[in-house]
Protein backbone atom coordinates (compact mmCIF):
# COMPACT_ATOMS: atom_id res chain seq x y z
CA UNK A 1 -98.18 -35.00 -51.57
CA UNK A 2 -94.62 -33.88 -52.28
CA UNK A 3 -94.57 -36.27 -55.71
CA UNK A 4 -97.48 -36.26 -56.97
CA UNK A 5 -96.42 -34.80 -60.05
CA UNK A 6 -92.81 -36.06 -60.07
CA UNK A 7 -93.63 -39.56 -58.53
CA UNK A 8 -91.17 -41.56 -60.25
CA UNK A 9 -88.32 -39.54 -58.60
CA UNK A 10 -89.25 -40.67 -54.69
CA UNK A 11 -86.49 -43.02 -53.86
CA UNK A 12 -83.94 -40.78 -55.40
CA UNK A 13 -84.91 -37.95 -52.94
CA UNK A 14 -85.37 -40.22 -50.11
CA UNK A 15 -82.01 -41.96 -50.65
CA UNK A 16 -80.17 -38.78 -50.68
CA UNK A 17 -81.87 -37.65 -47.61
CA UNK A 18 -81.38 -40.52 -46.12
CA UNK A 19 -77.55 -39.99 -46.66
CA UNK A 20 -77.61 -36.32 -45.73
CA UNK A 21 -79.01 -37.24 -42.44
CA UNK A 22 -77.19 -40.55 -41.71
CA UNK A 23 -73.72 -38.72 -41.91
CA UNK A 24 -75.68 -35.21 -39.83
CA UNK A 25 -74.39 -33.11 -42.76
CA UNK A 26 -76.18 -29.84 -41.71
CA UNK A 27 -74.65 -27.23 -44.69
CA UNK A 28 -76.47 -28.08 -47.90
CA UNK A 29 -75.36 -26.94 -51.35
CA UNK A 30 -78.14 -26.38 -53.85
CA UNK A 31 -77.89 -26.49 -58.08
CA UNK A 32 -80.90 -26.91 -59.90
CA UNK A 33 -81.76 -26.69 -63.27
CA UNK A 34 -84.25 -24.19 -64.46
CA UNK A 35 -87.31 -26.77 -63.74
CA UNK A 36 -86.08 -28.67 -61.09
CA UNK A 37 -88.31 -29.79 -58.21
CA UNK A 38 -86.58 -28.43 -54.81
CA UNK A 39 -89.25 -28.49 -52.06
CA UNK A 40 -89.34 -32.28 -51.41
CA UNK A 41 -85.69 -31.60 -50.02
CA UNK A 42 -86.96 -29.48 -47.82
CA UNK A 43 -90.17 -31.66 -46.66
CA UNK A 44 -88.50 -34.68 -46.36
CA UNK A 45 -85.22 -33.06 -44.46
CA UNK A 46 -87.29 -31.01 -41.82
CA UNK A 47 -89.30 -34.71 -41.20
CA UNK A 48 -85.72 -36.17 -39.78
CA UNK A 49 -83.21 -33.30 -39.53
CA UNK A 50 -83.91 -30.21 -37.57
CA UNK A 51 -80.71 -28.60 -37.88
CA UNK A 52 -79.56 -27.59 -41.50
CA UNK A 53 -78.92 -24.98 -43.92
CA UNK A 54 -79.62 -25.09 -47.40
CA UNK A 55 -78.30 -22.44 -49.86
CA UNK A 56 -78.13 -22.19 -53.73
CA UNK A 57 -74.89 -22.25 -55.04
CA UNK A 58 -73.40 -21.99 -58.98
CA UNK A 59 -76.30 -19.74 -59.43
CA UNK A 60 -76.42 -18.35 -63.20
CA UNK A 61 -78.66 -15.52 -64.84
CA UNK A 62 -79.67 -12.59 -62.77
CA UNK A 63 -80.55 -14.24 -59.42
CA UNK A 64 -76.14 -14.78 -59.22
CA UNK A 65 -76.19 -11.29 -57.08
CA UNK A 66 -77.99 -13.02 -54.25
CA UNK A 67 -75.49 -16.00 -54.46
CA UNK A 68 -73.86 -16.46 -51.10
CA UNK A 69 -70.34 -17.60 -53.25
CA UNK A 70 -68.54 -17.68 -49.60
CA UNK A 71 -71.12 -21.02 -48.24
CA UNK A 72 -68.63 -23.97 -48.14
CA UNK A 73 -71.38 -26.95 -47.39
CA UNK A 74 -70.57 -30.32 -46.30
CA UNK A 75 -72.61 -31.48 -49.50
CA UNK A 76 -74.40 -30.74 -52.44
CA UNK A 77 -77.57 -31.65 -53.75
CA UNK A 78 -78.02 -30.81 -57.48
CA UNK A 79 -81.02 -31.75 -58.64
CA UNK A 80 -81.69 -32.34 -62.73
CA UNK A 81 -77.63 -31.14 -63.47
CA UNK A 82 -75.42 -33.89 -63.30
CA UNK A 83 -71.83 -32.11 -62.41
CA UNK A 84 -69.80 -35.21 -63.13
CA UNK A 85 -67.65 -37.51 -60.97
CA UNK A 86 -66.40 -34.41 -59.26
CA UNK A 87 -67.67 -30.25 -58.68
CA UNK A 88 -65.01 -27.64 -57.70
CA UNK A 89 -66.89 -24.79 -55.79
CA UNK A 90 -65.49 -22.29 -53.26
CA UNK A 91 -62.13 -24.01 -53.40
CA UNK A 92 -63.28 -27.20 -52.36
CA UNK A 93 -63.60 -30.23 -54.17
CA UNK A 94 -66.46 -32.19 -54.25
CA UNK A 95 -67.27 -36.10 -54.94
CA UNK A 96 -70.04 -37.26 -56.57
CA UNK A 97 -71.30 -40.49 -54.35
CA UNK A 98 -74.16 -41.93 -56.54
CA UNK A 99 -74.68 -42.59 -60.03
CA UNK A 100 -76.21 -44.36 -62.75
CA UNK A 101 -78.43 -43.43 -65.92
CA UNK A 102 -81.23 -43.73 -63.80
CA UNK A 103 -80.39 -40.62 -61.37
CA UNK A 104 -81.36 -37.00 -61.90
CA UNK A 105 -80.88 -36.63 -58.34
CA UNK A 106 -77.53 -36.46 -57.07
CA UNK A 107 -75.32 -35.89 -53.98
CA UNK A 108 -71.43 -34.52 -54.30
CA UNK A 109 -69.62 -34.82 -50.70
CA UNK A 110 -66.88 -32.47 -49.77
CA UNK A 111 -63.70 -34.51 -50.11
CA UNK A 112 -62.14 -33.35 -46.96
CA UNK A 113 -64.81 -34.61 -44.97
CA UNK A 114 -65.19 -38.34 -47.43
């Protein structure tokens, strides 16, 4: 139920689950775009991952005051915003692990923890 309107995007969300899970990251970073489809994350995490936190980060426009900008996650998620090879956030560098012209789904990895 999750895709019915975004169908084409299933294996993109599952396969970065699936990685989130696989290597029990349990502090999420969040950037989406202004129409970007988060709750599948959320179905599809709580199905095989009890234990996680997921917070928005690089939050622009007036919802920036609620921006934890302190949350160091293991990973981040961004969702419709490619961030290129690498993201800086908090002081932390970040790696992008998949990509291709097919992805508007994709998942950076804290460097430290590679």
């Amino acid at each position: 139920a999750y895709f019915y309107h975004v169908g084409g995007y299933y294996n993109q969300y599952e396969e970065v689950c699936d990685t989130i899970v696989d290597s029990n990251y349990t502090a999420i970073g969040l950037v989406t775009g202004s129409n970007s489809y988060e709750y599948p994350l959320w179905g599809m995490l709580n199905k095989q991952h009890t234990d996680f936190t997921i917070k928005h980060i690089n939050v622009a426009g007036d919802l920036q005051k609620y921006e934890e900008v302190h949350y160091v996650p293991e990973c981040i998620m961004s969702i419709d915003r490619d961030l290129n090879d690498t993201f800086e956030w908090n002081g932390q560098t970040y790696m992008r692990i998949n990509s291709g012209a097919e992805y508007e789904i994709y998942l950076y990895v804290r460097s430290d923890i590679m």
